[in-house]
Protein backbone atom coordinates (compact mmCIF):
# COMPACT_ATOMS: atom_id res chain seq x y z
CA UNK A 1 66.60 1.71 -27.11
CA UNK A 2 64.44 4.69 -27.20
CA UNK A 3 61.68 5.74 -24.76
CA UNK A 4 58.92 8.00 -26.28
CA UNK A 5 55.61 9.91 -24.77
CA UNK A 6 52.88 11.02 -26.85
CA UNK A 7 51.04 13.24 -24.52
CA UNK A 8 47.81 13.04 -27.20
CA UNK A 9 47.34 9.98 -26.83
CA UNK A 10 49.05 9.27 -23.44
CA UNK A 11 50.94 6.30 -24.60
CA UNK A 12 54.37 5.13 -24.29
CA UNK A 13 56.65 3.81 -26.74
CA UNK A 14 59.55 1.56 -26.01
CA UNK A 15 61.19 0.97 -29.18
CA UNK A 16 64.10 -1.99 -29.00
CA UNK A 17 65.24 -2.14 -31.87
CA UNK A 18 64.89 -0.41 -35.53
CA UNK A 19 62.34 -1.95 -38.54
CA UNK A 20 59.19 -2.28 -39.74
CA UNK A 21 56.13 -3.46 -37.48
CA UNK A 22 54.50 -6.25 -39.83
CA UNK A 23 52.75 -7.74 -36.79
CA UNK A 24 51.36 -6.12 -33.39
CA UNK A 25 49.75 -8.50 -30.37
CA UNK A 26 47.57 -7.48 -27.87
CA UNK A 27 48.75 -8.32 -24.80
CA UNK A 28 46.04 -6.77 -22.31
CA UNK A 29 43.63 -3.54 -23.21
CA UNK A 30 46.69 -1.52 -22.60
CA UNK A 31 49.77 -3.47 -23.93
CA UNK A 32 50.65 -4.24 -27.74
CA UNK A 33 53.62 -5.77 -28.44
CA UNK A 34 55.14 -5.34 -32.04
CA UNK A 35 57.30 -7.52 -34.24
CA UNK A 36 58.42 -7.72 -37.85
CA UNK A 37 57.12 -10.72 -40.47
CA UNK A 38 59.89 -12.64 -39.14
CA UNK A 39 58.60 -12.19 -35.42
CA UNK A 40 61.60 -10.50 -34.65
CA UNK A 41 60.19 -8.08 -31.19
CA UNK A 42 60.83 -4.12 -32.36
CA UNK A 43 58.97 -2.43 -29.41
CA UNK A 44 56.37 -2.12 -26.72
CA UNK A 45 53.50 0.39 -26.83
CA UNK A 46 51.37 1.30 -23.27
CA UNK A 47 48.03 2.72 -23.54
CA UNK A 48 46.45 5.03 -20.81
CA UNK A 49 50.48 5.44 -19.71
CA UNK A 50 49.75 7.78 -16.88
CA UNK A 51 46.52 5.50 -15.64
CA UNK A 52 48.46 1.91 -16.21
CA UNK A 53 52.05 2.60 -14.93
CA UNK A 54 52.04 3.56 -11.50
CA UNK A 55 54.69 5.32 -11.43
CA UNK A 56 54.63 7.27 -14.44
CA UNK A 57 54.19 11.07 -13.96
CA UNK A 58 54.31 12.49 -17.63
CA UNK A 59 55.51 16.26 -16.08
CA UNK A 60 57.94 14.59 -14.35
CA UNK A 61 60.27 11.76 -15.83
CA UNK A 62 62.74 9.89 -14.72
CA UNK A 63 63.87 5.94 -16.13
CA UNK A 64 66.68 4.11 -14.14
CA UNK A 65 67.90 0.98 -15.97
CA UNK A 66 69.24 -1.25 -13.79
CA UNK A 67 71.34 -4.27 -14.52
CA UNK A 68 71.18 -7.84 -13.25
């Protein structure tokens, strides 16, 4: 899993896994989700990252994954 910011466009990219997006849903204004043909989910993309995750601070990063 990969965790990308495009300060440009001040979006974030959570890519899951590696392929091709064929398809791409919009989940909100702000949230696309995107799969291959086969529906299969690749990654997440947030719009407006620094205005939509309240925590995000793009000069200062930090991710914790936590286990459950």
């Amino acid at each position: 899993m990969k965790i990308k910011y495009d300060k440009k466009v001040d979006a974030v990219y959570i890519d899951l896994a590696k392929g091709t997006w064929g398809l791409s849903r919009m989940l909100s204004d702000s949230l696309v989700v995107g799969a291959t043909k086969q529906r299969k989910v690749l990654g997440i993309e947030i719009l407006d990252a620094s205005e939509n995750i309240s925590a995000f601070d793009p000069k200062n990063t930090k991710f914790t994954l936590q286990s459950v």
